[in-house]
N, C-alpha and C. Protein backbone atom coordinates (compact mmCIF):
# COMPACT_ATOMS: atom_id res chain seq x y z
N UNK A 1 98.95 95.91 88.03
CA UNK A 1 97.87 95.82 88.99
C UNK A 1 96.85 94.81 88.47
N UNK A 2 96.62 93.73 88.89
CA UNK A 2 95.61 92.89 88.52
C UNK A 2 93.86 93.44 89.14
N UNK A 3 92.96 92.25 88.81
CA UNK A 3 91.75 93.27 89.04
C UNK A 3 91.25 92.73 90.35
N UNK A 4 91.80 92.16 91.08
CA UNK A 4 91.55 91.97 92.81
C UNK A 4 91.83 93.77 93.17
N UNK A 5 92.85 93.75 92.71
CA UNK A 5 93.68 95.60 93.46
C UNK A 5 92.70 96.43 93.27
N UNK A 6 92.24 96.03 91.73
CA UNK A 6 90.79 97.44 91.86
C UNK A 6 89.73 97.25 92.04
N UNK A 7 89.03 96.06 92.67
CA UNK A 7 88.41 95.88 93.43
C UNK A 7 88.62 96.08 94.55
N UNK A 8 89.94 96.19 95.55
CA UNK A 8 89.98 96.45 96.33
C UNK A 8 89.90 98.26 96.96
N UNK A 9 90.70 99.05 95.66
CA UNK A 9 90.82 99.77 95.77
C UNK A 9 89.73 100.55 95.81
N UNK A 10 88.77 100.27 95.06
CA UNK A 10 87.14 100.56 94.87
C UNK A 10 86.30 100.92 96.20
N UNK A 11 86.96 99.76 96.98
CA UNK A 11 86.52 99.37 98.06
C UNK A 11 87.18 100.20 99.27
N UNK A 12 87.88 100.45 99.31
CA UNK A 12 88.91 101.56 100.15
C UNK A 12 88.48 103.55 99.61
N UNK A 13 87.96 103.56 98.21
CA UNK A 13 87.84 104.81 98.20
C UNK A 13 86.40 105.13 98.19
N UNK A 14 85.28 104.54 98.41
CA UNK A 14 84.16 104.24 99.20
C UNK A 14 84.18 104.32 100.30
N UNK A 15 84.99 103.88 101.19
CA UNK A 15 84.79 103.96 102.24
C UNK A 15 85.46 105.24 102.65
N UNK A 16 86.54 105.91 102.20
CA UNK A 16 86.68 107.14 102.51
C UNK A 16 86.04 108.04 102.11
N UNK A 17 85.31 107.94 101.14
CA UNK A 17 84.30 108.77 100.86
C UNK A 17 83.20 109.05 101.87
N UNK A 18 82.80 107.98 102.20
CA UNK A 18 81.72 107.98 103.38
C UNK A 18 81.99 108.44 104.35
N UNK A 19 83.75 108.13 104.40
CA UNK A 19 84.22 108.67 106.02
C UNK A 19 84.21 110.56 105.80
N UNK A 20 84.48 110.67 105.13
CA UNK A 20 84.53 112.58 104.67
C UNK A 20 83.32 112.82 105.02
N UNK A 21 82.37 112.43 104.00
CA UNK A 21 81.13 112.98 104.43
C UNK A 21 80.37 113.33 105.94
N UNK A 22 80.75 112.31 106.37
CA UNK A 22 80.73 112.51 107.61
C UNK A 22 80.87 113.49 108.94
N UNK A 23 81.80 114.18 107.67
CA UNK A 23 82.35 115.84 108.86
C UNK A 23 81.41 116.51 108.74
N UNK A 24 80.22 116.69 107.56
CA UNK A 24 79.45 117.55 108.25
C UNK A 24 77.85 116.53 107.94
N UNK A 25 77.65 116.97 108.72
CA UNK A 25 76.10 115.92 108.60
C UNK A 25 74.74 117.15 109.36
N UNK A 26 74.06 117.00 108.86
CA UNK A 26 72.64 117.95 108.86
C UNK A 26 72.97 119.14 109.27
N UNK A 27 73.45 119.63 107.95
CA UNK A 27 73.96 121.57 107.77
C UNK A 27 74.96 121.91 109.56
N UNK A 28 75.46 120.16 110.34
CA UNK A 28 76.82 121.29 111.15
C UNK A 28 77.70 120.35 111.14
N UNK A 29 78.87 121.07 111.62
CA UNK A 29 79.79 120.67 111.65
C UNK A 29 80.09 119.21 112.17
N UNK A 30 80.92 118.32 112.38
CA UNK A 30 81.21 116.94 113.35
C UNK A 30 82.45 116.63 113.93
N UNK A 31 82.59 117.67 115.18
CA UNK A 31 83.32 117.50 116.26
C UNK A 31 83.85 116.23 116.29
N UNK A 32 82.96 115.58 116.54
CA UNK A 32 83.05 113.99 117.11
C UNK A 32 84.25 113.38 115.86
N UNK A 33 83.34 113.30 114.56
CA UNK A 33 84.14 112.59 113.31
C UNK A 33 85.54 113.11 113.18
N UNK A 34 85.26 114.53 112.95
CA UNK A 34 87.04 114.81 113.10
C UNK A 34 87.94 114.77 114.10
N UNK A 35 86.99 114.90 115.18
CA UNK A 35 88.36 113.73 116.72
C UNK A 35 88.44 112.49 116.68
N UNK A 36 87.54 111.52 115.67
CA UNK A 36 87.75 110.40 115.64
C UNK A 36 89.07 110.23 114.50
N UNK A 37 88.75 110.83 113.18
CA UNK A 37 89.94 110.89 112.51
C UNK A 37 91.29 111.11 112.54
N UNK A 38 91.28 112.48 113.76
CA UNK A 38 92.54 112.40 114.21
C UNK A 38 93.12 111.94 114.75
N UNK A 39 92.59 111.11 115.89
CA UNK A 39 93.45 109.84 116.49
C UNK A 39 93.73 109.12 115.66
N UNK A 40 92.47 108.40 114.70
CA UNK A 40 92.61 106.97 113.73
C UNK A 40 94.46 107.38 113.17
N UNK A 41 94.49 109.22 112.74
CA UNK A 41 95.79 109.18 111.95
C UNK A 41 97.16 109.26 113.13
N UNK A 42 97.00 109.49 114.48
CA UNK A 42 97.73 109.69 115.16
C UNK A 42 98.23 107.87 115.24
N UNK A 43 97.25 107.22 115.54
CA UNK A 43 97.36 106.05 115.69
C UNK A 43 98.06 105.64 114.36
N UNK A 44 97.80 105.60 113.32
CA UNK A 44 97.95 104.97 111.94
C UNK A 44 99.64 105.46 111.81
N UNK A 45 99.99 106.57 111.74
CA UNK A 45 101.22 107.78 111.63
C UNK A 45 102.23 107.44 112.85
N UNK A 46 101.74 107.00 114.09
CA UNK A 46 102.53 106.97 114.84
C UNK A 46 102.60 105.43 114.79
N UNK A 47 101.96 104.27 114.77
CA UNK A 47 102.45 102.74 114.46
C UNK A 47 102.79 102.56 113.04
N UNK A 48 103.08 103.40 112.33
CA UNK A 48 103.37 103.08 111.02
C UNK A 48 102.95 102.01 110.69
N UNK A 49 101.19 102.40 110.20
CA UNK A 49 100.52 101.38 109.48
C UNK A 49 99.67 101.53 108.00
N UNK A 50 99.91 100.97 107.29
CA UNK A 50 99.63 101.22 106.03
C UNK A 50 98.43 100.18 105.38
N UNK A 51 97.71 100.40 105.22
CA UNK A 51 97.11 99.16 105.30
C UNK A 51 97.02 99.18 103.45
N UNK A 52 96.88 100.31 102.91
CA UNK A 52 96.92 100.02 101.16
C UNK A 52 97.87 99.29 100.39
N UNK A 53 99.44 99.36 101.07
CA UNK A 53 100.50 98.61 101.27
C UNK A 53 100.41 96.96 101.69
N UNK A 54 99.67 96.88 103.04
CA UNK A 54 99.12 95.58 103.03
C UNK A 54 98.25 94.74 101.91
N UNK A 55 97.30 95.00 101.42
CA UNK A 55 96.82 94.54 100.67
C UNK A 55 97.54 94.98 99.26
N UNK A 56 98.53 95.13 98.76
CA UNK A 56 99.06 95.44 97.60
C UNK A 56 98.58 96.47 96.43
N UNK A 57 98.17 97.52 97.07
CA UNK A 57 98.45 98.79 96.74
C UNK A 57 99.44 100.16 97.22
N UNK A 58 100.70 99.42 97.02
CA UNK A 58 101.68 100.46 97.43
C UNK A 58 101.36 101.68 97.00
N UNK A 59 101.56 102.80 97.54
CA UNK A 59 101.17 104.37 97.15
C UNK A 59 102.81 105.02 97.22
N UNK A 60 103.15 105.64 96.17
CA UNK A 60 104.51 105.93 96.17
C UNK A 60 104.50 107.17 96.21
N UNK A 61 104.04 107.85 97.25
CA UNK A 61 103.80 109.77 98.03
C UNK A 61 103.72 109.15 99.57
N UNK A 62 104.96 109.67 100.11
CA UNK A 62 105.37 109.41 101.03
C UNK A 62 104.08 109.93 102.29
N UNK A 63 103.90 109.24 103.27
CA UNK A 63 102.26 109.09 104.55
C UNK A 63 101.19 108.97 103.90
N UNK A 64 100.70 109.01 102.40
CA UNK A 64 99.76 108.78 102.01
C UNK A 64 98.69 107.46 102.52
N UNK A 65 99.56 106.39 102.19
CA UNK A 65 99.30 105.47 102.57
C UNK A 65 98.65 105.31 104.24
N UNK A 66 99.60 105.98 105.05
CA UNK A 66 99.41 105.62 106.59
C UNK A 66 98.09 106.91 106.72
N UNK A 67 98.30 108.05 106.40
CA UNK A 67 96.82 108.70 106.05
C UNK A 67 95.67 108.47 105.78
N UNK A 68 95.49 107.78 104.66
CA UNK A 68 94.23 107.35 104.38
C UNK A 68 93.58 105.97 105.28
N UNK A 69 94.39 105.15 105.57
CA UNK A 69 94.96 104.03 106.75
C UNK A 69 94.23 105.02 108.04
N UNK A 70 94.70 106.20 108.35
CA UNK A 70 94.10 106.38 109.90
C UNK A 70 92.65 107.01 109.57
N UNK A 71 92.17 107.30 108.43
CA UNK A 71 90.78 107.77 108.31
C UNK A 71 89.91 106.61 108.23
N UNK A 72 90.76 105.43 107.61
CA UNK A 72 89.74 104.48 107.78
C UNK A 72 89.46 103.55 109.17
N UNK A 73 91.00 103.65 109.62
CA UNK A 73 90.44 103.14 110.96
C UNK A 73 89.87 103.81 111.78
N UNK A 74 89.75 105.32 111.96
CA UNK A 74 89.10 106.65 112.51
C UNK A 74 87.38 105.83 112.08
N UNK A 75 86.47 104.93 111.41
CA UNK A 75 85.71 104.45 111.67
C UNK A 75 85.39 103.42 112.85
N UNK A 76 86.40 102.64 113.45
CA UNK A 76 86.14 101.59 114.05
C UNK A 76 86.42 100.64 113.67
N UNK A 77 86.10 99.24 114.72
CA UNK A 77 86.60 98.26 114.27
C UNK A 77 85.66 97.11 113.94
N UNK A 78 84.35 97.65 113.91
CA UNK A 78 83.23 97.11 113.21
C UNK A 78 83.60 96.95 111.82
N UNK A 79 83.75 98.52 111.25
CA UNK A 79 83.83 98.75 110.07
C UNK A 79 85.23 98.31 109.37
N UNK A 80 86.41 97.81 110.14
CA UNK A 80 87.46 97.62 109.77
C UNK A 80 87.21 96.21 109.52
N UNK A 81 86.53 95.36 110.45
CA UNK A 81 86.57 94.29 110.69
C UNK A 81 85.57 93.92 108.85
N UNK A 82 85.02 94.63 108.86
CA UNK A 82 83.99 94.40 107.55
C UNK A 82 84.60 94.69 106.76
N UNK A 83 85.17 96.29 106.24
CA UNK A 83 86.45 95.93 105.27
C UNK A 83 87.23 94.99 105.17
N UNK A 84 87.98 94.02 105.81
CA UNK A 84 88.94 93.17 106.07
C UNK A 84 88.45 92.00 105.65
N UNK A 85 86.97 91.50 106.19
CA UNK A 85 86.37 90.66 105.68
C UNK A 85 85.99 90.81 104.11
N UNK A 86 85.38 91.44 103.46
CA UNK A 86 85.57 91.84 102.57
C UNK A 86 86.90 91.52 101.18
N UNK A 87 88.01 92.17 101.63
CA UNK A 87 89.47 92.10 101.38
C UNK A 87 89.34 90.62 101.10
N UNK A 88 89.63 89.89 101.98
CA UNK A 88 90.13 88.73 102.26
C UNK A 88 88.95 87.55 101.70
N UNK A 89 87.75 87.88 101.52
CA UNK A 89 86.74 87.27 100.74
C UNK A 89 87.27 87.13 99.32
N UNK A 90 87.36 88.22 98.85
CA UNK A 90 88.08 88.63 97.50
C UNK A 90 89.08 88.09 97.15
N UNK A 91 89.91 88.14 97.46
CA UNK A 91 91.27 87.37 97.41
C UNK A 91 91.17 86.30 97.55
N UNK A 92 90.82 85.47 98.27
CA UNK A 92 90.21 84.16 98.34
C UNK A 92 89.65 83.39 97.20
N UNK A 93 88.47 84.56 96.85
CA UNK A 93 88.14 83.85 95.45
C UNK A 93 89.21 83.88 94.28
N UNK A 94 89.75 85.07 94.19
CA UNK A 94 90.33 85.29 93.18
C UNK A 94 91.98 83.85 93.51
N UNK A 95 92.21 83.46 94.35
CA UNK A 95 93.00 82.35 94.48
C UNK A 95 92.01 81.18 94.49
N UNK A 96 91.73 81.09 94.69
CA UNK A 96 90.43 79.68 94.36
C UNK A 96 89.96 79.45 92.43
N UNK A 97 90.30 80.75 91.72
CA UNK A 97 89.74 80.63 90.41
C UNK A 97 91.25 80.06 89.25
């Protein structure tokens, strides 16, 4: 694993972190967040998309990958679009050096 991956990876378990938190926000529950998550994984699980795999962190525990993949897109595509940017900033440099 070179150190783009754990930068990236850094960057992927931040953002699921944030996305968790999210289920409960000012002492109740979040309806909303966990119907958003479950599509993101219906979506993610049912197009078989992996996105930790994309960027070269294969996960070798079989749906893991497409799991954590539908919680993060279960944010949107603001926030995907900013992860991605992100990603691809990184990598960039790290091929430019």
């Amino acid at each position: 694993m070179n150190l783009i991956q754990y930068v990236v990876a850094a960057l992927i378990v931040e953002a699921l972190w944030e996305t968790t938190k999210l289920f409960w926000q000012n002492g109740k529950f979040s309806y909303d967040r966990v119907g958003s998550v479950a599509f993101g994984e219906l979506v993610a699980i049912g197009a078989n998309i992996d996105f930790m795999n994309s960027v070269g962190l294969p996960i070798h525990i079989p749906y893991v990958g497409m799991i954590l993949t539908g919680i993060l897109i279960s944010r949107g595509s603001n926030f995907m679009h900013d992860l991605l940017e992100n990603t691809n900033r990184i990598c960039s440099k790290n091929k430019d050096s």
